[in-house]
Protein backbone atom coordinates (compact mmCIF):
# COMPACT_ATOMS: atom_id res chain seq x y z
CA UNK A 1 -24.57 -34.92 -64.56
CA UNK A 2 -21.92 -34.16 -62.48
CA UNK A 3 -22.61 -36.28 -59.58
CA UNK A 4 -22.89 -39.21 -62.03
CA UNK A 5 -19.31 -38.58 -63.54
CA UNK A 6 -18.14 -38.89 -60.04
CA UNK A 7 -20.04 -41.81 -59.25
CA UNK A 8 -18.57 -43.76 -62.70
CA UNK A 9 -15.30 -42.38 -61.12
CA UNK A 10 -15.63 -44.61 -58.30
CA UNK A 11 -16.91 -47.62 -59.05
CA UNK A 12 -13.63 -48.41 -61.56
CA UNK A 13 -10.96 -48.31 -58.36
CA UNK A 14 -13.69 -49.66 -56.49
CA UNK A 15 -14.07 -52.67 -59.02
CA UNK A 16 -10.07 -53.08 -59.44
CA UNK A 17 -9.97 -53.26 -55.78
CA UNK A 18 -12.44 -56.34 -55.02
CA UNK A 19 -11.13 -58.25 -58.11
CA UNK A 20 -7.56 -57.73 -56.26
CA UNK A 21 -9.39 -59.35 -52.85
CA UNK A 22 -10.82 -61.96 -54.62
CA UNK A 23 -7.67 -62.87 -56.43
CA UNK A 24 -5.41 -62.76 -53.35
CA UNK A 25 -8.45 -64.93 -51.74
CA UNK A 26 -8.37 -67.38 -54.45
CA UNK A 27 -4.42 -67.30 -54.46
CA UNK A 28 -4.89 -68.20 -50.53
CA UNK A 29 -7.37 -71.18 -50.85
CA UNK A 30 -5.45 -72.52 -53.58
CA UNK A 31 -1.93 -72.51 -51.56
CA UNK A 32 -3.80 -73.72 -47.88
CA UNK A 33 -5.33 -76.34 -50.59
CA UNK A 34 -1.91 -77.56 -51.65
CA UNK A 35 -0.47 -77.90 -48.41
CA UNK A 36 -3.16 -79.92 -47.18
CA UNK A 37 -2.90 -81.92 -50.39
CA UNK A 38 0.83 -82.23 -49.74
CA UNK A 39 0.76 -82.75 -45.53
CA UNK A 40 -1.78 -85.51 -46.07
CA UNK A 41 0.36 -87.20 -48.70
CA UNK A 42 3.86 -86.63 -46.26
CA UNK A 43 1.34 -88.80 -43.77
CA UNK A 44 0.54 -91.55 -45.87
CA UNK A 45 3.50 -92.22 -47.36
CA UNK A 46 5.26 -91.84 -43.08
CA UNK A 47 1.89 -94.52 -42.38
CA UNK A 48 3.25 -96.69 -45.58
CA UNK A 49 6.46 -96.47 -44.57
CA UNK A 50 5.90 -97.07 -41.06
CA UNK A 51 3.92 -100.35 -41.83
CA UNK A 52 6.31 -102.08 -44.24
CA UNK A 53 8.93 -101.52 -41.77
CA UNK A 54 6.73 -102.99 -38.86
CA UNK A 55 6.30 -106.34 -41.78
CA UNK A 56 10.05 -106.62 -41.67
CA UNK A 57 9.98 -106.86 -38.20
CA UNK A 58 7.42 -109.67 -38.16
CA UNK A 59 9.02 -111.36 -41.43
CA UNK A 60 12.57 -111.40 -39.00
CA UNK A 61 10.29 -112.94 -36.70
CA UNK A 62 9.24 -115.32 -38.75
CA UNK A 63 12.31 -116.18 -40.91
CA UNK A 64 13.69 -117.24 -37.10
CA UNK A 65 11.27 -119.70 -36.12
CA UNK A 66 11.19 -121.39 -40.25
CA UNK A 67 13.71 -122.30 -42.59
CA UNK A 68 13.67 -118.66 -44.43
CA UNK A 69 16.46 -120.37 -46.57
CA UNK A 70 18.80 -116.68 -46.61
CA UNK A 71 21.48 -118.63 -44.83
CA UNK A 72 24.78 -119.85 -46.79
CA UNK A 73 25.82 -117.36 -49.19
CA UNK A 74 27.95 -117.53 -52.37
CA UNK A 75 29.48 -114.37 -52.95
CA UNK A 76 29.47 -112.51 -56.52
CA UNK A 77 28.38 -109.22 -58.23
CA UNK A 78 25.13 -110.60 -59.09
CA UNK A 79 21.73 -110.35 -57.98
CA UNK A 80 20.99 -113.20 -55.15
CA UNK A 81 17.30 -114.31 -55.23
CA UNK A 82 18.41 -118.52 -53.95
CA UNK A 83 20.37 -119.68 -51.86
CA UNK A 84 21.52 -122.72 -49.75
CA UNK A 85 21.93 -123.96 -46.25
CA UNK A 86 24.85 -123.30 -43.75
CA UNK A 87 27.09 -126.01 -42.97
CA UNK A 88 25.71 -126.55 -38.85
CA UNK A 89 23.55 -128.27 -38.03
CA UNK A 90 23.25 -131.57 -40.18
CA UNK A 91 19.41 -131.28 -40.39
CA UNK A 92 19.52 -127.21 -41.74
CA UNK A 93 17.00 -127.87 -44.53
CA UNK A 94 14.86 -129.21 -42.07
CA UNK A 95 14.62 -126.55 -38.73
CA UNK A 96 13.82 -122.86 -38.53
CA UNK A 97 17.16 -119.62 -39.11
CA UNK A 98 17.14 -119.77 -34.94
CA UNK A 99 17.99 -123.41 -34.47
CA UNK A 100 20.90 -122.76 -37.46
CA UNK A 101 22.32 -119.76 -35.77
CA UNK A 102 22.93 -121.12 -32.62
CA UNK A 103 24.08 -124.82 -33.91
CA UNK A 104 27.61 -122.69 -34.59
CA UNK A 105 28.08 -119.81 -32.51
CA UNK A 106 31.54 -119.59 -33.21
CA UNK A 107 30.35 -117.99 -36.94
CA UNK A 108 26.92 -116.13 -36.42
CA UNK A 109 27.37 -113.76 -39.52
CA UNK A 110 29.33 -111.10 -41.72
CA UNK A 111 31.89 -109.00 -40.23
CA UNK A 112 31.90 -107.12 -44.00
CA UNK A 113 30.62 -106.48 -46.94
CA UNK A 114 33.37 -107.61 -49.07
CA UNK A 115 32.59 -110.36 -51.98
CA UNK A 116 35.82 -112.55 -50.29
CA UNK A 117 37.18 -113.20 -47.02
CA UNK A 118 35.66 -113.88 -43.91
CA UNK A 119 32.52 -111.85 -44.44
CA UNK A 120 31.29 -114.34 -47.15
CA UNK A 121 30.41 -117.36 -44.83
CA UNK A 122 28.50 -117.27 -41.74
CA UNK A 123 25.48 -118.91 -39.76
CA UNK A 124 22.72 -116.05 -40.75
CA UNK A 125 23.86 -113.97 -43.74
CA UNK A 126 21.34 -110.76 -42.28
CA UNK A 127 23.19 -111.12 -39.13
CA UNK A 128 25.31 -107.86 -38.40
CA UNK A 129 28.30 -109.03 -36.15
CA UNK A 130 30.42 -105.52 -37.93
CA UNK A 131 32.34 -103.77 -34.49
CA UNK A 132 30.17 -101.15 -33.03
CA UNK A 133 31.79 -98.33 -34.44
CA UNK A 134 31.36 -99.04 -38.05
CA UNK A 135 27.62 -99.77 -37.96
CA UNK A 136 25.28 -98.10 -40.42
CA UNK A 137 22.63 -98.52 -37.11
CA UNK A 138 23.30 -98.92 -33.41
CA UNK A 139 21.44 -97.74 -30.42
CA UNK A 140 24.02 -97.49 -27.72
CA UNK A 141 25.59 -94.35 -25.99
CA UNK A 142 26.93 -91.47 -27.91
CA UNK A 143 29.46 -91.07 -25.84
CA UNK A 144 30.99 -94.15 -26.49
CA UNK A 145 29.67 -94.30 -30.29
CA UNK A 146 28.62 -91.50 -31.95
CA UNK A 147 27.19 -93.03 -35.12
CA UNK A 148 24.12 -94.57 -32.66
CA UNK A 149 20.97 -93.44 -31.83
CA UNK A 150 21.18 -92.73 -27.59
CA UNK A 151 17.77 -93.60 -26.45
CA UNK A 152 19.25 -91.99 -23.02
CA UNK A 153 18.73 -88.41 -24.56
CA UNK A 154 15.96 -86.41 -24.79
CA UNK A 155 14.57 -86.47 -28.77
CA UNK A 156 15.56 -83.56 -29.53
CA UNK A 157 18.82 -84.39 -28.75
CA UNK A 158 19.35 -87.58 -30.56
CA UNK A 159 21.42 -88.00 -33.64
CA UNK A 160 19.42 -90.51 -35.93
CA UNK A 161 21.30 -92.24 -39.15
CA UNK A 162 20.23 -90.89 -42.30
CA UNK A 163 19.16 -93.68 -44.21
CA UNK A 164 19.45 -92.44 -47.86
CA UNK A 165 22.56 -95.19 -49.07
CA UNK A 166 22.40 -96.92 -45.77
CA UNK A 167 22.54 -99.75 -47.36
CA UNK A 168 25.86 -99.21 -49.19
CA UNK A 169 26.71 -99.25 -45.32
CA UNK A 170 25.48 -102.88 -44.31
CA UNK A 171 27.32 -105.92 -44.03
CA UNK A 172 24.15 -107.94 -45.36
CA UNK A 173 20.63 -107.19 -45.08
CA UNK A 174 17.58 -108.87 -47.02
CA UNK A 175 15.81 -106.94 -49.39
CA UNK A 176 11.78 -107.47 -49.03
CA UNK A 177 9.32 -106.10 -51.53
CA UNK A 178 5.66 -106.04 -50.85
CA UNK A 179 3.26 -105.99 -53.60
CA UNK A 180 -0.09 -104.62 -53.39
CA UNK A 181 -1.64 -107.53 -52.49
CA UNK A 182 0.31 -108.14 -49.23
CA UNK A 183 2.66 -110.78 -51.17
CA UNK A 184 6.87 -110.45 -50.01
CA UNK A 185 9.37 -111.16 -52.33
CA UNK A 186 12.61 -111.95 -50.24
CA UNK A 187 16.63 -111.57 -51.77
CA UNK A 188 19.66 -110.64 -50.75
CA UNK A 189 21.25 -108.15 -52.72
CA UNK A 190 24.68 -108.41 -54.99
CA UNK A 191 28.06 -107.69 -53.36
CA UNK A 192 29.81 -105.50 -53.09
CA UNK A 193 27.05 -103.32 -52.27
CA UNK A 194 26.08 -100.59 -54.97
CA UNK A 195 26.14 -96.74 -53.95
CA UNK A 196 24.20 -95.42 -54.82
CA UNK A 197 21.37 -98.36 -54.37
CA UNK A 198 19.48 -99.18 -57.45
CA UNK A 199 15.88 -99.41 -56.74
CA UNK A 200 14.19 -102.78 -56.97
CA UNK A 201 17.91 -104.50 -56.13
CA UNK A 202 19.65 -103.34 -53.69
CA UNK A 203 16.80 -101.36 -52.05
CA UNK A 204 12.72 -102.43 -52.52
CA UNK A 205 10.58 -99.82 -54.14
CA UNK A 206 7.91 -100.48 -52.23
CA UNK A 207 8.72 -102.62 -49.21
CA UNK A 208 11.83 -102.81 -46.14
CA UNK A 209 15.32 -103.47 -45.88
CA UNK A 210 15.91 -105.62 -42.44
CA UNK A 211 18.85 -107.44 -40.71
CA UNK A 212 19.21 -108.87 -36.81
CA UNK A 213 21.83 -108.28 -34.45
CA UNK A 214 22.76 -108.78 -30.96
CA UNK A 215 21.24 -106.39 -27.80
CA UNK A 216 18.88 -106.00 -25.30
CA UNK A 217 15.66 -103.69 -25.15
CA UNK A 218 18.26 -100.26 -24.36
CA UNK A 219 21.31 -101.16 -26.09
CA UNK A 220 22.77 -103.28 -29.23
CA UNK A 221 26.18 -105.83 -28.22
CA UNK A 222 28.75 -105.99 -30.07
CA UNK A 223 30.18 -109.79 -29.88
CA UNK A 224 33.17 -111.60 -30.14
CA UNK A 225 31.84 -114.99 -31.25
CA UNK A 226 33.79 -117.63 -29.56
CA UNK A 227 34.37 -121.58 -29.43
CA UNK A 228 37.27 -121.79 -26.73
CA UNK A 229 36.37 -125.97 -26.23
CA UNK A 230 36.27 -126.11 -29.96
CA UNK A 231 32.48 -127.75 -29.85
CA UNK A 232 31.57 -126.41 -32.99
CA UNK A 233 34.98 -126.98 -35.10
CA UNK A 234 36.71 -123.17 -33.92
CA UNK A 235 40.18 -123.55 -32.27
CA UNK A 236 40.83 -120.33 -31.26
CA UNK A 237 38.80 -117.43 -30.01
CA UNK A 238 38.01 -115.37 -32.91
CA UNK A 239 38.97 -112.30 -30.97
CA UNK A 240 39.99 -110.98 -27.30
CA UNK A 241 40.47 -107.48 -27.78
CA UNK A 242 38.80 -105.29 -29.32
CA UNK A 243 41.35 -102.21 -29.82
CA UNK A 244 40.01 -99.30 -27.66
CA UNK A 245 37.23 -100.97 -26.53
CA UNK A 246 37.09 -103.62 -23.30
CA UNK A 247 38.18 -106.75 -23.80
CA UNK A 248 36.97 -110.20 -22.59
CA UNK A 249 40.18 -112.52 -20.54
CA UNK A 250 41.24 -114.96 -22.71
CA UNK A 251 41.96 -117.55 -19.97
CA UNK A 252 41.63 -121.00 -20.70
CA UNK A 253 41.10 -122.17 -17.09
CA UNK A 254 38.55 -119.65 -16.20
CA UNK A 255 35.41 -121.78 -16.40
CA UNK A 256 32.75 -118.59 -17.84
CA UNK A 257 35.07 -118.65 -20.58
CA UNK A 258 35.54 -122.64 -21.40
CA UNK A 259 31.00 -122.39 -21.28
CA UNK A 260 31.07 -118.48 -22.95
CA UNK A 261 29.19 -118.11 -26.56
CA UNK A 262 30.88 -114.75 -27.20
CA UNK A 263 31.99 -111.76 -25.49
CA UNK A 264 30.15 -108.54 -24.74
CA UNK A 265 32.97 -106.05 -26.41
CA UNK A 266 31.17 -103.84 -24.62
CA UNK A 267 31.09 -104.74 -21.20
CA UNK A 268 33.97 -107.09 -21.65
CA UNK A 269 31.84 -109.81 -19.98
CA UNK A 270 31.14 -113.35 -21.05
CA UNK A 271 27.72 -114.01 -22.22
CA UNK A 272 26.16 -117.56 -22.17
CA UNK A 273 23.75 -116.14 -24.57
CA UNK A 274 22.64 -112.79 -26.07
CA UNK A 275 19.32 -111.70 -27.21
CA UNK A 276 18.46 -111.00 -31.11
CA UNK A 277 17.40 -107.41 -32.21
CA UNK A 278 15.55 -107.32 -35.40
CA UNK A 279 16.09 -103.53 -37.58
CA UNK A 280 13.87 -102.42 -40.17
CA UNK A 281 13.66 -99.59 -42.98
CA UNK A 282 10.35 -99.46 -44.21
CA UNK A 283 10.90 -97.73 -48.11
CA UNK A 284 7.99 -96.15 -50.17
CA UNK A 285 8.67 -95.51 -53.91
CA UNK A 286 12.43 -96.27 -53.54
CA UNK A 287 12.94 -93.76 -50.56
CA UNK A 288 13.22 -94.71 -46.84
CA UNK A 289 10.76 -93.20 -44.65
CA UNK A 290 10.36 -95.14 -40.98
CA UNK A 291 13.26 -96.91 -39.38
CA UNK A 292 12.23 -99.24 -36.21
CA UNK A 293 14.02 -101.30 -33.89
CA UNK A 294 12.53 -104.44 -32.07
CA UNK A 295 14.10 -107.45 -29.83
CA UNK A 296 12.23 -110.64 -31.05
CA UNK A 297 14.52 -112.97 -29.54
């Protein structure tokens, strides 16, 4: 009898103590089980993401070599979903967003985001000509700019934009939202610009926010657009200095300048033509997830 008491003794803390493991065990599996559940939806939204930005890219593409028809812009606090063709060249209607930017260098796009002024007109209205230092985006040297991203450091050392309200932050940027189904809806959204964005205007809930600007395969340009022989209806160089920055000579006689498109503010050299980088933001459920950067022209 008295071995048994002991015996019942035991098995109670014995009994308290497995139930403890198996709780702690369950406690585990269900915590590893949410992670997973969590890491594999963090992937699929970065693979979303990653893929409506990569559309953009192509859609840029695209919009370049057709008549995309996000050209001439009337400016307003309204939502834009139409709009019209820019002034140059006489046969707009009829020749791809390429052909019309470069019929009137003088004016390729928005220099800001204000609803008057000189930011309302321009050639392409998703054309960022905005100086290199206020630029929501910019891949250049952080030593010159420290808002870009300096593909010359290591990653870890690289300061990337943060892209919540980046669009508060563009001059003018079209707004593409992909159904299901593959379909893109293409707008431009209301100015001014709305920060924070609303979701489904000024930002897609399920698709990219893209715009093109000037650079090569290392580095974006900052232009001054120029018509110094006044062959697209420009007088006057639209600027030669650029404050702190290097300046192109405004000489009349020198002959790079009389055949110059616009000036590298950069370099402070004359460019007889400057290659088009395309930026997109892919966004899944209203958020931004993948940014990428391609030259398409």
């Amino acid at each position: 009898m008295r071995g048994m008491r002991r015996e019942a003794g035991f098995v109670l803390p014995m009994s308290l103590i497995v139930l403890t493991l198996l709780t702690l065990l369950g406690l585990g599996l269900y915590f590893v089980s949410r992670a997973g559940v969590q890491t594999s939806a963090a992937a699929q939204r970065a693979t979303q993401g990653f893929y409506f930005a990569e559309a953009g890219i192509h859609y840029l593409a695209w919009a370049l070599n057709h008549d995309a028809e996000l050209d001439s812009y009337s400016p307003g606090g309204t939502y834009q979903t139409s709009f019209g063709e820019p002034p140059f060249p006489s046969n707009a209607g009829s020749v791809g967003d390429y052909s019309e930017l470069f019929a009137y260098p003088w004016y390729p796009g928005p220099t800001t985001i204000a609803s008057s002024g000189a930011g309302k007109k321009g050639q392409l209205m998703y054309f960022d000509n905005t100086p290199m230092q206020d630029r929501a985006v910019c891949v250049e040297s952080s030593a010159s700019f420290s808002n870009c991203i300096d593909f010359s450091l290591p990653p870890d050392q690289r300061v990337m934009p943060l892209m919540d309200g980046i669009s508060a932050r563009l001059p003018r940027y079209i707004k593409l939202e992909m159904n299901s189904s593959g379909v893109i809806s293409a707008s431009i959204p209301r100015l001014p610009h709305r920060s924070p964005p609303v979701v489904g205007e000024d930002v897609p809930n399920n698709g990219a926010v893209v715009w093109l600007t000037a650079g090569t395969a290392s580095r974006d340009i900052e232009i001054f657009a120029l018509d110094p022989s006044s062959l697209y209806g420009g007088t006057q160089p639209t600027a030669c200095a650029g404050g702190s920055l290097p300046s192109c000579p405004c000489n009349a006689a020198d002959a790079a300048f009389v055949q110059a498109q616009a000036c590298d503010a950069h370099t402070g050299q004359w460019l007889n033509s400057y290659g088009l980088v395309a930026y997109a933001i892919g966004y899944v459920d209203g958020h931004p997830v993948s940014i990428l950067r391609a030259v398409i022209m």
